[in-house]
C-alpha atoms as a PDB file:
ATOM      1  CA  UNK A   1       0.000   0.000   0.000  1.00  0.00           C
ATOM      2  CA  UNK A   2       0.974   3.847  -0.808  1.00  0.00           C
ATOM      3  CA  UNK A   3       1.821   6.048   1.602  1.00  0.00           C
ATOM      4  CA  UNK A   4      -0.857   8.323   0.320  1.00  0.00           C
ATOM      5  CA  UNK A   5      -3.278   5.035   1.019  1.00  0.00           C
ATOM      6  CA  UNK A   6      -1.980   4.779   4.442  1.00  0.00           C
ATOM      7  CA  UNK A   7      -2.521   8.799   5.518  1.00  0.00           C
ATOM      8  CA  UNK A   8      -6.003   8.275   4.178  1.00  0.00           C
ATOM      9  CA  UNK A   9      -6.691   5.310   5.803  1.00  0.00           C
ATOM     10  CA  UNK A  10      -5.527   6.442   9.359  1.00  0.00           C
ATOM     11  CA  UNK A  11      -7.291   9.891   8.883  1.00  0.00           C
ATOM     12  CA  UNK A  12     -10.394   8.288   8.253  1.00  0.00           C
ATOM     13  CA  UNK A  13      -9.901   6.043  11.255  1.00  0.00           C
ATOM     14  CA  UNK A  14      -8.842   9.320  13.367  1.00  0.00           C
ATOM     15  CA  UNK A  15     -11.626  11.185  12.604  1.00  0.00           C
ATOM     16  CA  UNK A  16     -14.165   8.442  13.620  1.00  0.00           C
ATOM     17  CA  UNK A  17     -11.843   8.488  16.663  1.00  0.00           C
ATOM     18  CA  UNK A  18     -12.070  12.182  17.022  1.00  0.00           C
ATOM     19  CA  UNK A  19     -15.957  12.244  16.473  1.00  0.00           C
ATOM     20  CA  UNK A  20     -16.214  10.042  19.638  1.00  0.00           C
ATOM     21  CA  UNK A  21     -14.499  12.494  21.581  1.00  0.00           C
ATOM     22  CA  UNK A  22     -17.190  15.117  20.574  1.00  0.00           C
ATOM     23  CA  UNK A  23     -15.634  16.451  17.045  1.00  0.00           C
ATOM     24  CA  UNK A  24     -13.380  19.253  18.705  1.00  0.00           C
ATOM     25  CA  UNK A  25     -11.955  21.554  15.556  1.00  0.00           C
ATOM     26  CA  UNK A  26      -9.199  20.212  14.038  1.00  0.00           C
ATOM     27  CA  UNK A  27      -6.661  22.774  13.359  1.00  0.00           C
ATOM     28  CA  UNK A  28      -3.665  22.989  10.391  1.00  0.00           C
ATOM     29  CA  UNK A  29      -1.183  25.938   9.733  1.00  0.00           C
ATOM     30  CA  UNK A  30       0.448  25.966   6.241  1.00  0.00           C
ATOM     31  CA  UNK A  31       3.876  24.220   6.330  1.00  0.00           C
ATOM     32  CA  UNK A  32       6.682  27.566   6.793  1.00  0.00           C
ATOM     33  CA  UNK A  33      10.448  28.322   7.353  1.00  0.00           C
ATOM     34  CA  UNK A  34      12.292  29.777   9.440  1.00  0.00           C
ATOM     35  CA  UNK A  35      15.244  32.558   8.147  1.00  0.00           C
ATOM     36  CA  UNK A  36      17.546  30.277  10.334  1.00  0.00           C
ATOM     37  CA  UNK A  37      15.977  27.479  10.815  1.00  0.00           C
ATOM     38  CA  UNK A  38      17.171  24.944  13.916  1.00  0.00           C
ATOM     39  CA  UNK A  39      18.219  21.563  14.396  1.00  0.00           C
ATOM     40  CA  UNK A  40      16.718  19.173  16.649  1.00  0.00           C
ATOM     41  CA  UNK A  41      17.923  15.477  17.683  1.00  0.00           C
ATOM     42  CA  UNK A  42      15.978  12.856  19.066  1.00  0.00           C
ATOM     43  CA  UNK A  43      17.638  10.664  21.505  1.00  0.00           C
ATOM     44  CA  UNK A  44      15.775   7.080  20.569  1.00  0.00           C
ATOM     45  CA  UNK A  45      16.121   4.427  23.441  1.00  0.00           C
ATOM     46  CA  UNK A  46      14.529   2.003  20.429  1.00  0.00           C
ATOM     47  CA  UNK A  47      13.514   2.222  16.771  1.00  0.00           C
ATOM     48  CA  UNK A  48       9.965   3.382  17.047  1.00  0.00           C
ATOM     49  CA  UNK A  49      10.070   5.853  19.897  1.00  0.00           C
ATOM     50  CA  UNK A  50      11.433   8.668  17.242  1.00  0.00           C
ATOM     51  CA  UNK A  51       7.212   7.897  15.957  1.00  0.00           C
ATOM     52  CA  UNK A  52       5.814   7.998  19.722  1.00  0.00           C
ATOM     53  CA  UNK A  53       7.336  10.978  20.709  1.00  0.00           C
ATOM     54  CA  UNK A  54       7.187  12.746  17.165  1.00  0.00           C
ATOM     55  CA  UNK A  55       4.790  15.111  17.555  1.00  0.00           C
ATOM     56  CA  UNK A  56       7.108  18.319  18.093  1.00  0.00           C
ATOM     57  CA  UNK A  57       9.852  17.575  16.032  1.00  0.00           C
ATOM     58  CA  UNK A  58       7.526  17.106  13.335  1.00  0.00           C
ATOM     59  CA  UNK A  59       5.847  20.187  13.355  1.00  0.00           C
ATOM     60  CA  UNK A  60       8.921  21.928  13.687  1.00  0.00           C
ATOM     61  CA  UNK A  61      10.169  20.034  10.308  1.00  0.00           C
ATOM     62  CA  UNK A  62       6.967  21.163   8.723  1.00  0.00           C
ATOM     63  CA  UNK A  63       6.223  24.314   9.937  1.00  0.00           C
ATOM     64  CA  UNK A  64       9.185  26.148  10.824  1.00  0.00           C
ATOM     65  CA  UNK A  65      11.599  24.375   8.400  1.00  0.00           C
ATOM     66  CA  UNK A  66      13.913  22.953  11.199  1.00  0.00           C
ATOM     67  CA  UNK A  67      15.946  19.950  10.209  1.00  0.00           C
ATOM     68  CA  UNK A  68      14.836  16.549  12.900  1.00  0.00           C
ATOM     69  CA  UNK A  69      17.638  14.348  13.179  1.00  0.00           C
ATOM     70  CA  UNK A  70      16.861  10.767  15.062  1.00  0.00           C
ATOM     71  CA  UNK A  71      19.919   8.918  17.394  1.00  0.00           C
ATOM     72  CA  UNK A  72      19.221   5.232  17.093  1.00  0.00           C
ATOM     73  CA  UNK A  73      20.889   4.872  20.490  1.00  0.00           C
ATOM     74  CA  UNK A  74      20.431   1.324  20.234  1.00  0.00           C
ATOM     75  CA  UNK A  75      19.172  -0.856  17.909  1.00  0.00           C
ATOM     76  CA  UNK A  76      17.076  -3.186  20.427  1.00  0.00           C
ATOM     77  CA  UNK A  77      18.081  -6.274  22.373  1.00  0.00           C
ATOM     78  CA  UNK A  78      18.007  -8.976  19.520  1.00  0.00           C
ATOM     79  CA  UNK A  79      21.052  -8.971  17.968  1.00  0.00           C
ATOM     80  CA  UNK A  80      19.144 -10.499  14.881  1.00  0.00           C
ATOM     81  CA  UNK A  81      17.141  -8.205  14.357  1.00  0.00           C
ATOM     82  CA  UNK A  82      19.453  -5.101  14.395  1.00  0.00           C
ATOM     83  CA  UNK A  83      19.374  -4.497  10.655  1.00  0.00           C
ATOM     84  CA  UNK A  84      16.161  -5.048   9.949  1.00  0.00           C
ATOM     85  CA  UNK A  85      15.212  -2.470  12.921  1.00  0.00           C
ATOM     86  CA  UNK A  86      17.928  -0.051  11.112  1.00  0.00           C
ATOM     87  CA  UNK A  87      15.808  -0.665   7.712  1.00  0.00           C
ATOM     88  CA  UNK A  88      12.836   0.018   9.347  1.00  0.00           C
ATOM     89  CA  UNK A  89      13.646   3.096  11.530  1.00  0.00           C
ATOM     90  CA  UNK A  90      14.751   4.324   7.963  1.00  0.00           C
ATOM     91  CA  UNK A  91      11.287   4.168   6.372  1.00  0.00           C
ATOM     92  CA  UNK A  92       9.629   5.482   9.151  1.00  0.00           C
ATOM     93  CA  UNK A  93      12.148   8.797   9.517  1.00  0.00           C
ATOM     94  CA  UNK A  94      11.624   8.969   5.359  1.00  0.00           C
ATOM     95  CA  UNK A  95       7.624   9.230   6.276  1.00  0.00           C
ATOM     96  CA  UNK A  96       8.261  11.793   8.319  1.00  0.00           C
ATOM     97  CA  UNK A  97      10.719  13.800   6.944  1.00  0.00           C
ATOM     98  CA  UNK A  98      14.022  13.189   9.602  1.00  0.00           C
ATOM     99  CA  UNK A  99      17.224  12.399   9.308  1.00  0.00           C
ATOM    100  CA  UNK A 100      18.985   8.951  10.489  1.00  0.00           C
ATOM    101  CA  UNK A 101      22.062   8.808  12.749  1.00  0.00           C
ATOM    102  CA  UNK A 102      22.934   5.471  13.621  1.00  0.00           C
ATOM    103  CA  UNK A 103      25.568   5.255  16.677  1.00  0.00           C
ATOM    104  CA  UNK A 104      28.078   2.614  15.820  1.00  0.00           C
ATOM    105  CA  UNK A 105      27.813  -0.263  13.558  1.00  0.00           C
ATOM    106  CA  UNK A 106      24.697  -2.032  15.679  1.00  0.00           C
ATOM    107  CA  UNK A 107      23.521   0.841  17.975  1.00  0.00           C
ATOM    108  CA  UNK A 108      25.092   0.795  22.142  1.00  0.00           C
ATOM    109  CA  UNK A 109      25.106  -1.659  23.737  1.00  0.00           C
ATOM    110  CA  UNK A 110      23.881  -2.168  27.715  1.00  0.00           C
ATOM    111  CA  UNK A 111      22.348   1.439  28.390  1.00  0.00           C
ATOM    112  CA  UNK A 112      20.758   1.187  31.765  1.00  0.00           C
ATOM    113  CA  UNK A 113      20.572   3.534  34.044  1.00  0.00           C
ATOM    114  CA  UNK A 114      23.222   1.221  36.558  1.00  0.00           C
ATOM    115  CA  UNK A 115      26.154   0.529  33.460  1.00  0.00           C
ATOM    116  CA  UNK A 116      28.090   3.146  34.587  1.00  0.00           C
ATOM    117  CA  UNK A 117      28.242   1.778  38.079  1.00  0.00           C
ATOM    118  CA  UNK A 118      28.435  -2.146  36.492  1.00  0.00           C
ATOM    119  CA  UNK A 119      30.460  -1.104  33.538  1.00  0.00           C
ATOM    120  CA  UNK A 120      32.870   2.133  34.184  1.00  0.00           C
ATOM    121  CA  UNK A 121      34.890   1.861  30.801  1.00  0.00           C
ATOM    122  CA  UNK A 122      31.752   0.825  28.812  1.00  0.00           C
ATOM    123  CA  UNK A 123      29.094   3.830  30.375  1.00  0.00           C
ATOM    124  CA  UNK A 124      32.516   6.276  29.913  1.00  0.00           C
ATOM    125  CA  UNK A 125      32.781   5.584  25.726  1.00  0.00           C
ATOM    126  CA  UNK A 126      29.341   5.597  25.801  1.00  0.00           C
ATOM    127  CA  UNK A 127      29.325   9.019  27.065  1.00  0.00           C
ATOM    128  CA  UNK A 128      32.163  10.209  25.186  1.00  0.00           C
ATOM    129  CA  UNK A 129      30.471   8.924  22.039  1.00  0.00           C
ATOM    130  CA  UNK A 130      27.311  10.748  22.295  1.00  0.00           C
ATOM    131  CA  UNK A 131      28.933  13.788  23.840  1.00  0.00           C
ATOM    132  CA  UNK A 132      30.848  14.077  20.558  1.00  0.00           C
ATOM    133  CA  UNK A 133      28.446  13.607  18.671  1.00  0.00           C
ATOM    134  CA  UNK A 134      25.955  16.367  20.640  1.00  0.00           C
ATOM    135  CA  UNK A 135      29.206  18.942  20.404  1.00  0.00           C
ATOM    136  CA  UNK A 136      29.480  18.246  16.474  1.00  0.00           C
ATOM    137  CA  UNK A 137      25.916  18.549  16.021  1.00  0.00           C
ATOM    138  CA  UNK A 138      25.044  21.809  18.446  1.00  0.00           C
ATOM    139  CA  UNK A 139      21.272  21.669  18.354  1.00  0.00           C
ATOM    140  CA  UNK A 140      18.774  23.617  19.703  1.00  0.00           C
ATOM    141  CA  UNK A 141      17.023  21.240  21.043  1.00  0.00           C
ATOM    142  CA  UNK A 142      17.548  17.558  22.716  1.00  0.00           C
ATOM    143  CA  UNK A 143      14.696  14.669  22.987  1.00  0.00           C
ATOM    144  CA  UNK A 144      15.210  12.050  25.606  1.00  0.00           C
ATOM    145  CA  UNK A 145      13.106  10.282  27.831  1.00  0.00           C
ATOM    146  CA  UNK A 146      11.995  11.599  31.566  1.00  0.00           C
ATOM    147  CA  UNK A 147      13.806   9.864  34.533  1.00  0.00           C
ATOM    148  CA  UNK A 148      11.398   7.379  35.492  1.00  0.00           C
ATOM    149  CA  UNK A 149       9.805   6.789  32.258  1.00  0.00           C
ATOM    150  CA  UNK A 150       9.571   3.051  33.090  1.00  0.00           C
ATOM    151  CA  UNK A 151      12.008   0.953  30.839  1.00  0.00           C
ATOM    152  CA  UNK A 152      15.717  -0.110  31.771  1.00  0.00           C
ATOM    153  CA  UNK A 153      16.957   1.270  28.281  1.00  0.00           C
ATOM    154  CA  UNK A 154      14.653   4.552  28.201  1.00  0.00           C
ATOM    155  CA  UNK A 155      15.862   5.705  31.959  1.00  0.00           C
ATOM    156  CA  UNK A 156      19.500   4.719  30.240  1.00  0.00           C
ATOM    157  CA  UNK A 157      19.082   6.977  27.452  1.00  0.00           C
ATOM    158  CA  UNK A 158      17.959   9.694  30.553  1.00  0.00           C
ATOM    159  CA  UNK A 159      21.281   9.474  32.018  1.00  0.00           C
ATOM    160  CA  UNK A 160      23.196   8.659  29.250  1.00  0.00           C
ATOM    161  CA  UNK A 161      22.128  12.512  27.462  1.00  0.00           C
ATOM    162  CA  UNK A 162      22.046  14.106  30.217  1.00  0.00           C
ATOM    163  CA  UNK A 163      25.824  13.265  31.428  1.00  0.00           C
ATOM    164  CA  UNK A 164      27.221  13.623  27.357  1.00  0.00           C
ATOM    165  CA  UNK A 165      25.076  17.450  27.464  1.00  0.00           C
ATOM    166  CA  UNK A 166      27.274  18.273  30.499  1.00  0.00           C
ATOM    167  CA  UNK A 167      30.538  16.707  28.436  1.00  0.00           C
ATOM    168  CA  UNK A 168      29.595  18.826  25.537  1.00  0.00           C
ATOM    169  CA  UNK A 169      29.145  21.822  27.464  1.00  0.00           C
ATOM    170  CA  UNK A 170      25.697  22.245  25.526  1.00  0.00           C
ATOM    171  CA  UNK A 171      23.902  24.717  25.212  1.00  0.00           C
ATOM    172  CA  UNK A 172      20.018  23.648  24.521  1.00  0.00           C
ATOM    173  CA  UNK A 173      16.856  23.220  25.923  1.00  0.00           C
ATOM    174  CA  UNK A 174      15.986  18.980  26.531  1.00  0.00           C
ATOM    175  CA  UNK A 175      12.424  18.518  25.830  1.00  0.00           C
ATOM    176  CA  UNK A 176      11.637  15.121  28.020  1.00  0.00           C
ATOM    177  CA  UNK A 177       9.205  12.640  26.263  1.00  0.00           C
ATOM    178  CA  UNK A 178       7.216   9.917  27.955  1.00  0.00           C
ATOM    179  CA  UNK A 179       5.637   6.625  26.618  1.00  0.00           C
ATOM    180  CA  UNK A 180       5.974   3.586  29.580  1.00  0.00           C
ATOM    181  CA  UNK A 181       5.189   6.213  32.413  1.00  0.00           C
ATOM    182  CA  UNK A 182       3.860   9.986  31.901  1.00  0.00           C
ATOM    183  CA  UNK A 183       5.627  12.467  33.773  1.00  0.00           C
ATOM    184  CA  UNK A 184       4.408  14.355  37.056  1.00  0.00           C
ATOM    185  CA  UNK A 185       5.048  18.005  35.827  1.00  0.00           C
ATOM    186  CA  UNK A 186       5.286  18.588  32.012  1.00  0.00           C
ATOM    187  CA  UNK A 187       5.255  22.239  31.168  1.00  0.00           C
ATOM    188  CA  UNK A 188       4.541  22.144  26.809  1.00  0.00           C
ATOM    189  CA  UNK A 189       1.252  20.325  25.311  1.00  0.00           C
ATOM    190  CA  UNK A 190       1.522  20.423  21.915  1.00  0.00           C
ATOM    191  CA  UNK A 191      -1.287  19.451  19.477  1.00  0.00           C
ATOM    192  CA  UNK A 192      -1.427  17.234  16.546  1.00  0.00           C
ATOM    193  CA  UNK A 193      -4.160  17.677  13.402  1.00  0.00           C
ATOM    194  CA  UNK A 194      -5.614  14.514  12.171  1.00  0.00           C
ATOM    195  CA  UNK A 195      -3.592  14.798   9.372  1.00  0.00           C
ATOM    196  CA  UNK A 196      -0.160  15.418  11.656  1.00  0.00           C
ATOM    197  CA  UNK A 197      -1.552  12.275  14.108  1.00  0.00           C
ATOM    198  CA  UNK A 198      -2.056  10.229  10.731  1.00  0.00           C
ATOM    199  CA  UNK A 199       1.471  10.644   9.849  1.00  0.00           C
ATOM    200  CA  UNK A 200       3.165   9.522  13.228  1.00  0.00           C
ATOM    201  CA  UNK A 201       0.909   6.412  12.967  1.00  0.00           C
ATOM    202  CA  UNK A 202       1.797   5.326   9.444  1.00  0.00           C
ATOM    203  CA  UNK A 203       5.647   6.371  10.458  1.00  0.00           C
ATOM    204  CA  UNK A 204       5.142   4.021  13.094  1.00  0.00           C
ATOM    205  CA  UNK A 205       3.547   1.258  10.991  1.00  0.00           C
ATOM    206  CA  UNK A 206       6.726   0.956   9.550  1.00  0.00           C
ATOM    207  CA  UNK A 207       8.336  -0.487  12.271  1.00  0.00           C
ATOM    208  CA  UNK A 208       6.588  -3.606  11.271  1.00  0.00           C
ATOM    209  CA  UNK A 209       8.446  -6.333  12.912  1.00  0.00           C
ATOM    210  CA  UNK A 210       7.918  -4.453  16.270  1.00  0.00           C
ATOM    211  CA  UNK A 211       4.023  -3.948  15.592  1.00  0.00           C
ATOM    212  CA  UNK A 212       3.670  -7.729  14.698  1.00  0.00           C
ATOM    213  CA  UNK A 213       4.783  -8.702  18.822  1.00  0.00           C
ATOM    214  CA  UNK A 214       2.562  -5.990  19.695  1.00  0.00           C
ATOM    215  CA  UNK A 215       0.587  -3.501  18.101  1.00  0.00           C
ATOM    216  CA  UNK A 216       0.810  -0.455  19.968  1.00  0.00           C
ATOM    217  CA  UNK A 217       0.050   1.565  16.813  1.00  0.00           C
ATOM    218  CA  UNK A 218      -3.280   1.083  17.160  1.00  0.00           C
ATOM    219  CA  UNK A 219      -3.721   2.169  20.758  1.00  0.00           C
ATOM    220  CA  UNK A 220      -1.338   5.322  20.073  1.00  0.00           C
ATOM    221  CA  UNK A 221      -4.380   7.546  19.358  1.00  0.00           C
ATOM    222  CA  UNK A 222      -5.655   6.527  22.976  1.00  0.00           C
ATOM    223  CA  UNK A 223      -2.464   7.592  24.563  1.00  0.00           C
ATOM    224  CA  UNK A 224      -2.445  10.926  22.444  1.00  0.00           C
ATOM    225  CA  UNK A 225      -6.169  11.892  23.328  1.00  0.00           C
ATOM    226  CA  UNK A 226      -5.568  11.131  27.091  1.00  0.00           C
ATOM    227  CA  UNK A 227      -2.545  13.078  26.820  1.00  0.00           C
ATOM    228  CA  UNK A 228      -5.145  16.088  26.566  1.00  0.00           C
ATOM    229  CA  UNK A 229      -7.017  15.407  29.441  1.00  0.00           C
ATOM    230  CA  UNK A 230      -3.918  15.082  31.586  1.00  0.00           C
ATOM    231  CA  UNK A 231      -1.933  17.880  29.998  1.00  0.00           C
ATOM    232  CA  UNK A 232      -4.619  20.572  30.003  1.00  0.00           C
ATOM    233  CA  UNK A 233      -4.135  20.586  33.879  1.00  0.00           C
ATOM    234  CA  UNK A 234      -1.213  19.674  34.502  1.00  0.00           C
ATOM    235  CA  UNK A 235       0.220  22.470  31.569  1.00  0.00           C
ATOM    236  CA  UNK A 236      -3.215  25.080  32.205  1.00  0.00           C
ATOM    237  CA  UNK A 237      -3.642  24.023  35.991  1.00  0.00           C
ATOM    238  CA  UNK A 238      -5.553  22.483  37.872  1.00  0.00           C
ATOM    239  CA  UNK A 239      -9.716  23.140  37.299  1.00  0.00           C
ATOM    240  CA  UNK A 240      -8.857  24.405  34.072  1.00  0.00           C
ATOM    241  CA  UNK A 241     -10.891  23.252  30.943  1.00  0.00           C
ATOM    242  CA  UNK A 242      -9.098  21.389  28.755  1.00  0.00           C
ATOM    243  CA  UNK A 243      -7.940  22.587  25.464  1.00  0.00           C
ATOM    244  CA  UNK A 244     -10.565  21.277  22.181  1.00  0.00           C
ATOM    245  CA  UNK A 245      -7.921  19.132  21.251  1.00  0.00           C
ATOM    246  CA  UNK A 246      -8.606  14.827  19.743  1.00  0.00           C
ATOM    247  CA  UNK A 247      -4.692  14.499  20.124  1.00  0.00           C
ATOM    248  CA  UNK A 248      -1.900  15.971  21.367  1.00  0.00           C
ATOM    249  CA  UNK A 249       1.845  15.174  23.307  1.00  0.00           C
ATOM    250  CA  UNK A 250       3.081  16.126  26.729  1.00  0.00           C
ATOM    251  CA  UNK A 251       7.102  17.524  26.845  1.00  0.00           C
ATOM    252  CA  UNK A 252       8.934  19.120  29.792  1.00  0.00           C
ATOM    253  CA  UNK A 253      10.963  21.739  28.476  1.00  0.00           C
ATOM    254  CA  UNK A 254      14.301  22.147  30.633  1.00  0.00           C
ATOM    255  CA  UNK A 255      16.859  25.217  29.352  1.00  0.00           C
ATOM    256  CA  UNK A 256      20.485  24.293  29.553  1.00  0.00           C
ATOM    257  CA  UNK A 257      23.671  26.198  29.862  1.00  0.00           C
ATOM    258  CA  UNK A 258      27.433  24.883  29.392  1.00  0.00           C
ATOM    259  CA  UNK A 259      25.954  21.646  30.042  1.00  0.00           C
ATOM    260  CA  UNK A 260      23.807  22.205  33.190  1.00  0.00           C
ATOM    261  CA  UNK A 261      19.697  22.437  33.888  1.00  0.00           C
ATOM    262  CA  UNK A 262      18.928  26.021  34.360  1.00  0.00           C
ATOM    263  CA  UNK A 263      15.650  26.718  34.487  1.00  0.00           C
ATOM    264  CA  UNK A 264      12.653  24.918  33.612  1.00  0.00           C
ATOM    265  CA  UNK A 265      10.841  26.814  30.371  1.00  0.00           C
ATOM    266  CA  UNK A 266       7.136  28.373  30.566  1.00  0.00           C
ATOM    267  CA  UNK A 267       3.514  26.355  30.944  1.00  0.00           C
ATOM    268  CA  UNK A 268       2.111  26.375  27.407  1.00  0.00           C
ATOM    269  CA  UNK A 269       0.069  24.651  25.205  1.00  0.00           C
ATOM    270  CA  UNK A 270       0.477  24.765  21.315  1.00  0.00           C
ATOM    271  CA  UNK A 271      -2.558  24.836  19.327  1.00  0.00           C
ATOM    272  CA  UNK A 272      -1.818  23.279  15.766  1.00  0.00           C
ATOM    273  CA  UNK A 273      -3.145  26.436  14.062  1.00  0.00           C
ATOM    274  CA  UNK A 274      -0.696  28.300  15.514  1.00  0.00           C
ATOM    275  CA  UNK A 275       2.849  27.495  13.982  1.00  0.00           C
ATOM    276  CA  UNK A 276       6.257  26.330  16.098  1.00  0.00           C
ATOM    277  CA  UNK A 277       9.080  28.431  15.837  1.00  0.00           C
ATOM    278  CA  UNK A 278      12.218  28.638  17.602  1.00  0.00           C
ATOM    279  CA  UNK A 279      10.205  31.113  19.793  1.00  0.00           C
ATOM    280  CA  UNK A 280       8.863  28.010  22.141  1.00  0.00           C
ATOM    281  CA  UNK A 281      12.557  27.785  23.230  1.00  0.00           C
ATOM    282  CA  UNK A 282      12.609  31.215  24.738  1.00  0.00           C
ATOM    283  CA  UNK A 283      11.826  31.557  28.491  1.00  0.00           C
END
């Protein structure tokens, strides 16, 4: 099947979705650039998370002309399956529009949040590997998963960027995602159209050997929608009415300077008829 046929199909199946939900608008903004646009890199604990955690990198991509590059941090736990993974991380990053950076020949290997204290040498090139590559790179903004977000290689990754951002010195802003466990204070909700939503879901259809042992695709609208519900208060406050969004993705946005958290950025929420720009890094 096309990937036109796939957008189509998933819209359709997102608007029934969004009907149930009560039909809340669903906004677009024309795709735009930036005069200097930025560069943002995803820090993926897995091939497919680049697809979960998608929605503000992508609308960056498309509507401030910002270049999305994904770290395949590792390329799962089955040695066997490493290059197919790599093939299929490929197709979904083509669907939506990012780059590929593949760390090593087969991805790191052991990132838990205890190698450094199990493996000194191994946790220290790890580091040093992804601490060059953050100091080559310079972008604006990071993506890695929250502390606790509940997976041995996902609270890996955590550590793992935050000690290579204080290697490189970095100045950014780390945008925490969340997928096994939602975070207690995010502080950016940013909505997806139908169209946007569609896209993460087919980029994540490509991942097919992952969707075959379970198909979390298909609950990812689910996880998106309550995402709305728990971000409007936790990102509004709490009693406020939450936003007339079907789908949308929480972030905490953390500044950092020479390597170190600084401040934590602003409560928003980001409407998708109003476009990103590098403006949502600004305190």
């Amino acid at each position: 099947m096309s990937l036109d046929a796939d957008l189509a199909r998933w819209r359709e199946h997102l608007s029934r979705f969004a009907a149930l939900l009560g039909d809340p608008p669903d906004r677009e903004v024309a795709p735009g650039r930036e005069a200097q646009p930025g560069h943002g890199l995803i820090f993926a604990p897995h091939p497919d998370d680049e697809c979960i955690v998608g929605a503000l990198p992508l609308r960056l991509q498309q509507e401030a002309g910002w270049r999305i590059s994904n770290v395949a941090v590792t390329l799962g736990s089955n040695p066997e399956r490493r290059e197919s993974r790599w093939v299929e991380l490929q197709d979904a990053c083509a669907v939506l529009g990012f780059d590929c950076i593949r760390v090593g020949a087969e991805g790191l290997s052991d990132v838990r949040a205890d190698t450094a204290e199990r493996l000194p040498r191994l946790w220290q090139a790890h580091v040093d590997s992804i601490g060059s590559l953050l100091a080559r790179h310079r972008p604006a903004l990071v993506f890695a998963p929250h502390a606790l977000d509940d997976n041995p290689s996902h609270r890996g990754v955590y550590r793992l960027v935050v000690e290579a951002l204080a290697a490189a010195r970095l100045d950014t802003v780390l945008a925490h995602t969340e997928f096994w466990s939602t975070q207690s204070a995010p502080n950016a909700l940013v909505q997806t159209s139908i169209a946007d939503t569609a896209r993460l879901i087919a980029a994540l259809e490509r991942h097919t050997g992952e969707i075959e042992r379970n198909p979390y695709h298909l609950r990812l609208p689910a996880f998106l929608a309550d995402a709305v519900r728990r971000g409007g208060e936790l990102v509004r406050g709490a009693g406020e009415a939450a936003p007339d969004f079907a789908f949308a993705t929480c972030y905490r946005l953390v500044a950092y300077r020479a390597g170190q958290p600084t401040a934590e950025l602003p409560r928003r929420v980001f409407p998708a008829d109003q476009a990103l720009s590098s403006a949502l890094l600004k305190p």
